[in-house]
C-alpha atoms as a PDB file:
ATOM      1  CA  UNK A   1      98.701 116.992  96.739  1.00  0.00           C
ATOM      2  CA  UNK A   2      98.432 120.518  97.988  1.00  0.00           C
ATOM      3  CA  UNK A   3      95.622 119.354 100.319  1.00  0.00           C
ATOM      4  CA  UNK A   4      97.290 116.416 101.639  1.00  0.00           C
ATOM      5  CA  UNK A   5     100.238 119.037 102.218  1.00  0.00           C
ATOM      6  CA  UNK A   6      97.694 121.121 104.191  1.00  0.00           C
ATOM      7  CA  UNK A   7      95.810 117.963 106.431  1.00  0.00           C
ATOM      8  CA  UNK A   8      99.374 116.998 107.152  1.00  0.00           C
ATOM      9  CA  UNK A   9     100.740 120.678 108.093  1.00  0.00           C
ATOM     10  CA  UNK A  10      98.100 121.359 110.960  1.00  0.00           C
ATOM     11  CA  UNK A  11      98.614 117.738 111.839  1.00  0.00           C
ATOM     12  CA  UNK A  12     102.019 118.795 112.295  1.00  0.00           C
ATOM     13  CA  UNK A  13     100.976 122.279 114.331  1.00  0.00           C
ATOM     14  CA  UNK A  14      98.881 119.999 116.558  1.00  0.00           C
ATOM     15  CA  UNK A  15     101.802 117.923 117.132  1.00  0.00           C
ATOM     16  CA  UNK A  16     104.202 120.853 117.934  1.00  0.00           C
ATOM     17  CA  UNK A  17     101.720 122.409 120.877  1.00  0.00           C
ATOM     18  CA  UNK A  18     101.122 119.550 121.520  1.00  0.00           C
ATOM     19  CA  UNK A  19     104.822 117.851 122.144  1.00  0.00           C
ATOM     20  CA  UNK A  20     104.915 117.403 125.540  1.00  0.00           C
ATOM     21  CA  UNK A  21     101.883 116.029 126.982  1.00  0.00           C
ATOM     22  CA  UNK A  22     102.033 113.930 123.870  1.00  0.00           C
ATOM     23  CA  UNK A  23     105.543 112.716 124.631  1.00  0.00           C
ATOM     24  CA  UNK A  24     105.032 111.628 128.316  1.00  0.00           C
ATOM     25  CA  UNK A  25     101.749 110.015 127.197  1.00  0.00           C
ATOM     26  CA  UNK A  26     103.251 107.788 124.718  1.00  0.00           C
ATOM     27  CA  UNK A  27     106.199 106.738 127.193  1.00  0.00           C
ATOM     28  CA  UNK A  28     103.582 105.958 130.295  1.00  0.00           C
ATOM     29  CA  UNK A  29     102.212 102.579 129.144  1.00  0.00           C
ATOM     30  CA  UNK A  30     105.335 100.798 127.605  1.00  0.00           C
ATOM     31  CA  UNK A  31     108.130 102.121 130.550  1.00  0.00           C
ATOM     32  CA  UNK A  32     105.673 100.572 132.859  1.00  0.00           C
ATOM     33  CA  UNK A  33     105.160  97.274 131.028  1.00  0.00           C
ATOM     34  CA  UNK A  34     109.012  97.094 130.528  1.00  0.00           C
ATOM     35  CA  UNK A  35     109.075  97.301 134.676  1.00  0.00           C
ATOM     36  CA  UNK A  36     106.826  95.140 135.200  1.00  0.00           C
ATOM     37  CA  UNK A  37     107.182  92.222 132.633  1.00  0.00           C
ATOM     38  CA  UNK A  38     110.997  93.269 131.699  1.00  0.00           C
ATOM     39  CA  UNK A  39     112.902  94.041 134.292  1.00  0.00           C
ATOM     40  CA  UNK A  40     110.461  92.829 136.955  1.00  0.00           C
ATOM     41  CA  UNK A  41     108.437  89.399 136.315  1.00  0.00           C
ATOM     42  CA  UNK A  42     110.625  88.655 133.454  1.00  0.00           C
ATOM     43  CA  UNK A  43     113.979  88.821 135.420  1.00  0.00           C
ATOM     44  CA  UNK A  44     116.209  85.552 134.548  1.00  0.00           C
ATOM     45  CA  UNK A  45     113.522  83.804 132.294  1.00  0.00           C
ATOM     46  CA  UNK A  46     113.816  82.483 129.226  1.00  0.00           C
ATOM     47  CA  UNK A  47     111.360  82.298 126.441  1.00  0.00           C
ATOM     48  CA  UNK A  48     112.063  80.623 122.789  1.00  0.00           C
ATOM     49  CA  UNK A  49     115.744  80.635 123.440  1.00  0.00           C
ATOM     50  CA  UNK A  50     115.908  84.142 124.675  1.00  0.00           C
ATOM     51  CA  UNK A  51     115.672  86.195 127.366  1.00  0.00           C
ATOM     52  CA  UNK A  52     112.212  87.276 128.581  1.00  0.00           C
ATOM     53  CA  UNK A  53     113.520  90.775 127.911  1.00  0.00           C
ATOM     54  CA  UNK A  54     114.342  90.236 124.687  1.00  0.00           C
ATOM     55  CA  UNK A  55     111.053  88.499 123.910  1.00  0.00           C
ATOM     56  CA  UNK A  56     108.969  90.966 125.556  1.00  0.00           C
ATOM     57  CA  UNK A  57     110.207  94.252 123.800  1.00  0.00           C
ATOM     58  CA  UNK A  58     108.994  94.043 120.580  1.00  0.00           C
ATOM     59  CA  UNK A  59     105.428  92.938 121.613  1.00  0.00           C
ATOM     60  CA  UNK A  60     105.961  96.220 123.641  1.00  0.00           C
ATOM     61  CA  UNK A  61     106.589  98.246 120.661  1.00  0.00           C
ATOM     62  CA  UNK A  62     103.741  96.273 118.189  1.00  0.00           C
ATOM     63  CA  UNK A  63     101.012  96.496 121.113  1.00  0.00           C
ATOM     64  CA  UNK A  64     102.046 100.283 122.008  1.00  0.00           C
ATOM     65  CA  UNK A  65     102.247 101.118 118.047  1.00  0.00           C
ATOM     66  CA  UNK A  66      98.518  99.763 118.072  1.00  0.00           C
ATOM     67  CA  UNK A  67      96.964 101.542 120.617  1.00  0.00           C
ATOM     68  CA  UNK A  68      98.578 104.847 119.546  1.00  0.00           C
ATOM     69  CA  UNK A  69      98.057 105.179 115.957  1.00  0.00           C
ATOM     70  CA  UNK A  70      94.098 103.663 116.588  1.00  0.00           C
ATOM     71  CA  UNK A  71      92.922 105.740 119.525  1.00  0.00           C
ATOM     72  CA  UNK A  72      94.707 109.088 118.039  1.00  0.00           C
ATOM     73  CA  UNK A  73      92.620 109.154 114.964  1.00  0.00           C
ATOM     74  CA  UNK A  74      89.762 107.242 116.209  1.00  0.00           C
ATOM     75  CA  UNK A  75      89.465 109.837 118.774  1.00  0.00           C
ATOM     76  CA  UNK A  76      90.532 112.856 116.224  1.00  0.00           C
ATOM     77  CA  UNK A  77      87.855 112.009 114.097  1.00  0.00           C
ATOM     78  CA  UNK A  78      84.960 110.971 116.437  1.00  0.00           C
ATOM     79  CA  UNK A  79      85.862 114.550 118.436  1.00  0.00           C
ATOM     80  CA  UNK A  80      85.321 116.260 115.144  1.00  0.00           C
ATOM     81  CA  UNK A  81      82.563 114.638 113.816  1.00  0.00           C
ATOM     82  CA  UNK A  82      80.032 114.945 117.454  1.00  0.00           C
ATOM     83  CA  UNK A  83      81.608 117.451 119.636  1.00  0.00           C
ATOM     84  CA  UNK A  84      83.814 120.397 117.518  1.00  0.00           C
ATOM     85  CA  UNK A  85      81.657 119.849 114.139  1.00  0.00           C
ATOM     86  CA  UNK A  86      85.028 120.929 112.495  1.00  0.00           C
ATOM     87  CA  UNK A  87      84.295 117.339 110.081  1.00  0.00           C
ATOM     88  CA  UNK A  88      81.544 119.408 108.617  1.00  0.00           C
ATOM     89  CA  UNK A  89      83.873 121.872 107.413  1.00  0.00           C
ATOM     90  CA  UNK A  90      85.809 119.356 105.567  1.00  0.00           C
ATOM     91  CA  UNK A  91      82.744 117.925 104.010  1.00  0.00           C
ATOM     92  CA  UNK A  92      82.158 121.776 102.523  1.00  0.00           C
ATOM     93  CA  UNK A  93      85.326 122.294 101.224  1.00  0.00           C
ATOM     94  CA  UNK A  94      86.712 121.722  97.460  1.00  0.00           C
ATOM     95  CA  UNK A  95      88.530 118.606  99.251  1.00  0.00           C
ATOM     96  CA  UNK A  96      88.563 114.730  97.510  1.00  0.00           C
ATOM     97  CA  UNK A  97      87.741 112.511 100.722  1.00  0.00           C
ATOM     98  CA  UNK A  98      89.839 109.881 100.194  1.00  0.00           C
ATOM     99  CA  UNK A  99      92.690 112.628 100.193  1.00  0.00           C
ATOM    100  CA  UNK A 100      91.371 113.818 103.689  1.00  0.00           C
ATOM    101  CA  UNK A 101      90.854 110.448 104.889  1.00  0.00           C
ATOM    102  CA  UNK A 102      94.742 109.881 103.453  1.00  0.00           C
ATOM    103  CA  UNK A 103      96.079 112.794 105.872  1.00  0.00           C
ATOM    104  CA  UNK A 104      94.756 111.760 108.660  1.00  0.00           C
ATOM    105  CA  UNK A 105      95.567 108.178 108.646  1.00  0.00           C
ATOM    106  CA  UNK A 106      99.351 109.289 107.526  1.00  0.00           C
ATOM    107  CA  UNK A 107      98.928 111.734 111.134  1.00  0.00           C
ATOM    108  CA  UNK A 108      97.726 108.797 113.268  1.00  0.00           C
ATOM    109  CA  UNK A 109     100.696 106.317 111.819  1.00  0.00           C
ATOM    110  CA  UNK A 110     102.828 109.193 112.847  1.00  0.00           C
ATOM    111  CA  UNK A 111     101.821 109.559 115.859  1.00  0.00           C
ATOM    112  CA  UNK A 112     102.206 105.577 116.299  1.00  0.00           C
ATOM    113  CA  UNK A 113     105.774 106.109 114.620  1.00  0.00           C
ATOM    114  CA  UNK A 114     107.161 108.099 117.274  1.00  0.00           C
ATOM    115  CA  UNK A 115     105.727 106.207 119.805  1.00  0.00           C
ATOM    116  CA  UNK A 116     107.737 103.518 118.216  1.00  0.00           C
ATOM    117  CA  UNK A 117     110.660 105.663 118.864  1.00  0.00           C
ATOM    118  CA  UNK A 118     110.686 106.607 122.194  1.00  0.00           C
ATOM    119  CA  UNK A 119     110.023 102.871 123.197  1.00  0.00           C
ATOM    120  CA  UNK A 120     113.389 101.921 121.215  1.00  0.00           C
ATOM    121  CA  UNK A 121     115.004 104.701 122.728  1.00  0.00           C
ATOM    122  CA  UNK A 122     114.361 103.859 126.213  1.00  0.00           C
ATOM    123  CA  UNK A 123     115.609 100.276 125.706  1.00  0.00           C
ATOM    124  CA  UNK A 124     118.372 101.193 123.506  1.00  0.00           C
ATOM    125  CA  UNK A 125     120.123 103.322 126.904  1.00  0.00           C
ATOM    126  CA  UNK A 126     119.599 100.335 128.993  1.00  0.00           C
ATOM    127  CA  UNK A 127     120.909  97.949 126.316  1.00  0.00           C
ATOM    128  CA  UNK A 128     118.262  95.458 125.256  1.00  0.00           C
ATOM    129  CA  UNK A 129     120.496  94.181 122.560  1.00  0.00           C
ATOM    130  CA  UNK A 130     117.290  94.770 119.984  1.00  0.00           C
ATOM    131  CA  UNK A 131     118.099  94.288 116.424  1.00  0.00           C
ATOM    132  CA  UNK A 132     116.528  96.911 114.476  1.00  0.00           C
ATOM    133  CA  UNK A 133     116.781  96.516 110.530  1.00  0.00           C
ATOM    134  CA  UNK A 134     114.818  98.166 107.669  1.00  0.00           C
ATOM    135  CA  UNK A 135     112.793  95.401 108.054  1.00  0.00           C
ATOM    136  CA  UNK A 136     111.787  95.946 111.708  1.00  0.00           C
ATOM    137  CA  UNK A 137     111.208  99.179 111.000  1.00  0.00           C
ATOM    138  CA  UNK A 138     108.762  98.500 107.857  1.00  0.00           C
ATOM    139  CA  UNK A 139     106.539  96.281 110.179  1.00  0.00           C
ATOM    140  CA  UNK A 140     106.295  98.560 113.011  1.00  0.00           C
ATOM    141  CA  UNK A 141     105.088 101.596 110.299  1.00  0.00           C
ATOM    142  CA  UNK A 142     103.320  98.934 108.836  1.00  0.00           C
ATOM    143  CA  UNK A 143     101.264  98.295 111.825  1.00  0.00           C
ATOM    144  CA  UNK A 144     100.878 101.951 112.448  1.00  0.00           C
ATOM    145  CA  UNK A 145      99.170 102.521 109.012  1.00  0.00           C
ATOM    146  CA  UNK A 146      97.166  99.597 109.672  1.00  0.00           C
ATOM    147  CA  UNK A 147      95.692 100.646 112.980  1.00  0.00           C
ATOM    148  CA  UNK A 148      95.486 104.213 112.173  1.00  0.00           C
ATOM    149  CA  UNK A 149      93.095 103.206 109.126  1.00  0.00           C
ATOM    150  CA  UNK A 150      91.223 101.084 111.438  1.00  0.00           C
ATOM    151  CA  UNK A 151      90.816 104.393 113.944  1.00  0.00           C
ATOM    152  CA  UNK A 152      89.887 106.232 110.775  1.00  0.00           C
ATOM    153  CA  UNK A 153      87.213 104.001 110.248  1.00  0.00           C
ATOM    154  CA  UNK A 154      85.893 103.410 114.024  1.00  0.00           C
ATOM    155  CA  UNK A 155      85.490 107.422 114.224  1.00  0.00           C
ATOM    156  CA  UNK A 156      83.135 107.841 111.487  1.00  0.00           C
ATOM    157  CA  UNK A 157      81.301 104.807 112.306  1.00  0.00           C
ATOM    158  CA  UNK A 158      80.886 104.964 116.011  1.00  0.00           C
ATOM    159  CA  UNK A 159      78.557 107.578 117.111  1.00  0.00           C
ATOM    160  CA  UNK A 160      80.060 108.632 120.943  1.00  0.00           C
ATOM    161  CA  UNK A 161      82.600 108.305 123.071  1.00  0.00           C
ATOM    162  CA  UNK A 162      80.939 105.522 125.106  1.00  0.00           C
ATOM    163  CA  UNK A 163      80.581 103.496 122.174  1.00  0.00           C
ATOM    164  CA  UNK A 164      84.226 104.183 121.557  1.00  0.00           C
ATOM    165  CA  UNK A 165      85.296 102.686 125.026  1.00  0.00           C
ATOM    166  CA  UNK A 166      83.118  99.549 124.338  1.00  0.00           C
ATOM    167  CA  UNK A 167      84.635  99.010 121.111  1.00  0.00           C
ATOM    168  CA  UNK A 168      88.238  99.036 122.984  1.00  0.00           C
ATOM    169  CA  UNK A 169      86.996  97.598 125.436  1.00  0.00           C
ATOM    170  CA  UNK A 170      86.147  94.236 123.113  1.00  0.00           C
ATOM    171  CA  UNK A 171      88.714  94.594 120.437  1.00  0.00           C
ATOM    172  CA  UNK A 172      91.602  96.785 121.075  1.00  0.00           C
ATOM    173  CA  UNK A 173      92.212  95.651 124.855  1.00  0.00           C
ATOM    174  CA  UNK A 174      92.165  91.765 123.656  1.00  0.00           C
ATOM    175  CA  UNK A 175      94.158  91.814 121.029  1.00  0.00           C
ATOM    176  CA  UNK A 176      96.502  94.057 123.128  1.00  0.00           C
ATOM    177  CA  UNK A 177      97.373  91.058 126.021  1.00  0.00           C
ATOM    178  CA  UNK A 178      96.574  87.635 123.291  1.00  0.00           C
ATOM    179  CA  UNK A 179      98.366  88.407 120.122  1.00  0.00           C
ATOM    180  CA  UNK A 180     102.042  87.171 121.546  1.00  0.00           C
ATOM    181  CA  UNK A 181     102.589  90.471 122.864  1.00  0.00           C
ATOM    182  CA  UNK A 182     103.449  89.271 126.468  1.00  0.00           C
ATOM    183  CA  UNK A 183     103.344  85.681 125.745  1.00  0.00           C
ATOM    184  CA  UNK A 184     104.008  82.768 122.394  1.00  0.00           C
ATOM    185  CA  UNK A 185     100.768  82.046 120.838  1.00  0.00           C
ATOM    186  CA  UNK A 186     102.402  78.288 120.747  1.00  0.00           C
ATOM    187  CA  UNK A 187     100.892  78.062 124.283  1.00  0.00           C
ATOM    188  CA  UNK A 188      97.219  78.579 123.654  1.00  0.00           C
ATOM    189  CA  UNK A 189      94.308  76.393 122.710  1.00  0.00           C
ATOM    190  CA  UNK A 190      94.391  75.206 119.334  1.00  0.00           C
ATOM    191  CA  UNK A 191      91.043  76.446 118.137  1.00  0.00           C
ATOM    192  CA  UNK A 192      91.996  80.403 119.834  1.00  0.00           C
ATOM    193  CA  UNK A 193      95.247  79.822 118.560  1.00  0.00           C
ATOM    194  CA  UNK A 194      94.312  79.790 114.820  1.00  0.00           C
ATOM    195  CA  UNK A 195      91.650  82.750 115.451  1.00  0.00           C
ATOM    196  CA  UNK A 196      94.587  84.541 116.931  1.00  0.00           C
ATOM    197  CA  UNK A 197      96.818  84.198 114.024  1.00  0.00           C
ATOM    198  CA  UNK A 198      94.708  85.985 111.773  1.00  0.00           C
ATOM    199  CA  UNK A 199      94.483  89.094 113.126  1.00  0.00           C
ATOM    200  CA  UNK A 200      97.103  91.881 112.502  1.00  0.00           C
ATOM    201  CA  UNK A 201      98.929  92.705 115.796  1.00  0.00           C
ATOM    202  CA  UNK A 202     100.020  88.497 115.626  1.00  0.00           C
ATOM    203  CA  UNK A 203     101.664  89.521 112.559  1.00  0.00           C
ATOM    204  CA  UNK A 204     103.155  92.456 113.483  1.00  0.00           C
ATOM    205  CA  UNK A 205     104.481  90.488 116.973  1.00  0.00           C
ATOM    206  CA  UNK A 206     105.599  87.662 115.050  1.00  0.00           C
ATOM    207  CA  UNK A 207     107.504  89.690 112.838  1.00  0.00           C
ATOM    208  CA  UNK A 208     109.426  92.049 114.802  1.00  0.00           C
ATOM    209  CA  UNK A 209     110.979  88.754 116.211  1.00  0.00           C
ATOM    210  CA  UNK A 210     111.484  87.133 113.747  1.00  0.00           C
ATOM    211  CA  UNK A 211     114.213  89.278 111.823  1.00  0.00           C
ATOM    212  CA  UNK A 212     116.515  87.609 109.761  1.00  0.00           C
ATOM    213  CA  UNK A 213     114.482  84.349 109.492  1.00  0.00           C
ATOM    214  CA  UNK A 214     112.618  82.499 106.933  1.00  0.00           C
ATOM    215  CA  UNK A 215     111.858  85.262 103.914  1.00  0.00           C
ATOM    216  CA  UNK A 216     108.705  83.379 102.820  1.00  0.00           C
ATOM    217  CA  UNK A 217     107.319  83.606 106.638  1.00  0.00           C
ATOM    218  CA  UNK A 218     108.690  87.672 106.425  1.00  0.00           C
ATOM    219  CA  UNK A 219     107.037  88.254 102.889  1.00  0.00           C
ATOM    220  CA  UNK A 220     103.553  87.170 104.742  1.00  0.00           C
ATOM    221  CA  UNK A 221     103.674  89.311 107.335  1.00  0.00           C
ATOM    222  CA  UNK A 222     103.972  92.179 105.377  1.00  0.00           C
ATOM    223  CA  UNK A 223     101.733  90.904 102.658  1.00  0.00           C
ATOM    224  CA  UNK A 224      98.610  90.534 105.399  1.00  0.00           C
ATOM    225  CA  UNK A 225      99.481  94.123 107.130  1.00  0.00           C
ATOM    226  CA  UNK A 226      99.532  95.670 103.835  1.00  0.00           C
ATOM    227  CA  UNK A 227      95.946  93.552 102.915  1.00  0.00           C
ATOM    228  CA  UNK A 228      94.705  94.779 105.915  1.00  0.00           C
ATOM    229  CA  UNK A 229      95.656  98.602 105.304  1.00  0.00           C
ATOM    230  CA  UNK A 230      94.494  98.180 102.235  1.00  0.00           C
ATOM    231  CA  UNK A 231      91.016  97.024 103.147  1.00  0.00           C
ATOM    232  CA  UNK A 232      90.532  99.258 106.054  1.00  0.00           C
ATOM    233  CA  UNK A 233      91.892 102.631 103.613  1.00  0.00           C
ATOM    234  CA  UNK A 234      89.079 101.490 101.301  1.00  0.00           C
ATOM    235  CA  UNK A 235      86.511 101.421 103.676  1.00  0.00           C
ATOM    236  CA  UNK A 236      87.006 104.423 105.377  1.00  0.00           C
ATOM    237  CA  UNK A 237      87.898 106.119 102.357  1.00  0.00           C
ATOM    238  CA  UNK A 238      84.116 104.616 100.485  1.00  0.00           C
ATOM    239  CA  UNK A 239      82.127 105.356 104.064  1.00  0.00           C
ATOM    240  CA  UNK A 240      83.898 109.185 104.397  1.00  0.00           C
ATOM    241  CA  UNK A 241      82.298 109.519 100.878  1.00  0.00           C
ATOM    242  CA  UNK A 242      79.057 108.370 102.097  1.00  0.00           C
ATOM    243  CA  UNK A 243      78.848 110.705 104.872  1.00  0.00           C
ATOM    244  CA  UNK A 244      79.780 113.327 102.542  1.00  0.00           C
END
């Protein structure tokens, strides 16, 4: 534990000198996005029974909660591994791997955390009327830890920062704009439709709408997100130990 303790603490000094920039970077994307497809496009529309506004934010918060927590480690590790070397140091040190792999995935669904925040604090002073319960809040960390594994993962496997781009490029970028972040999932071809619905940010959309619904239909959210952590932790952990 007293290693964990010690990933997590310079995580935590990184964070601190770090504040600002990090701050203004995490509230870029999503304030926009709220302009434009809030405030701006969605204006007077109604989606599922809702305002557009209303529909829109939590896709908002699930898409934003993606991209932070994934690129944040992906690019923490990948940095370290190429460029700084620092990874090496790890690798050298009386330190279990899967304890090091642990601390930085808990840094990048932080990270993801607080960008979490700041989204639900910038709707929250224009009042959104967003529902947030313990079980909101479980999916969005949920989704954090997910995507920060899968960062995890990406930086030891992808070998520079071009490859990095591609991979965001293909993966992060779609699932960003077709997993009902902006849009239902009701409204696309069957055969996408059913591809859609098995990736993670669906779930994690789906979810943070659907508070206070059907429990089965809440139960399998968080069942998949927490299959999906668990597979991704397991890799990364077993590949870290290869490098090793």
């Amino acid at each position: 534990m007293e290693a964990l303790y010690g990933i997590l603490w310079q995580e935590l000094i990184i964070f601190k000198r770090k504040f600002w920039s990090t701050t203004i970077g995490a509230m870029v994307s999503p304030t926009l996005y709220l302009i434009a497809f809030g405030w701006g496009l969605g204006s007077g529309m109604q989606v599922e029974g809702k305002s557009y506004m209303n529909f829109v934010i939590p896709g908002i918060i699930a898409m934003n909660t993606m991209v932070v927590s994934f690129s944040n480690t992906a690019n923490s590790i990948n940095i370290s591994r190429i460029y700084y070397k620092t990874f090496e140091e790890f690798m050298v040190a009386p330190l279990n791997m899967t304890v090091y792999a642990l601390g930085k995935i808990i840094a990048g669904a932080f990270d993801g955390a607080y960008s979490a925040f700041l989204i639900i604090s910038i709707v929250s002073i224009f009042g959104s009327g967003l529902t947030i319960t313990p079980y909101f809040l479980s999916i969005a960390l949920l989704n954090c830890f997910v995507f920060s594994a899968g960062g995890f993962l990406a930086g030891l496997v992808i070998n520079s920062h071009a490859d990095m781009s591609k991979f965001n490029n293909f993966v992060i970028t779609p699932m960003s704009f077709l997993c009902g972040t902006f849009f239902p999932i009701d409204k696309m071809p069957a055969g996408i439709k059913y591809f859609i619905h098995m990736l993670p940010l669906t779930h994690t959309s789906i979810a943070l709408r659907s508070v206070g619904e059907d429990m089965v239909h809440m139960l399998l959210h968080i069942a998949v997100l927490l299959l999906y952590f668990a597979v991704l932790f397991i890799a990364g952990s077993r590949y870290c130990k290869n490098v090793e």
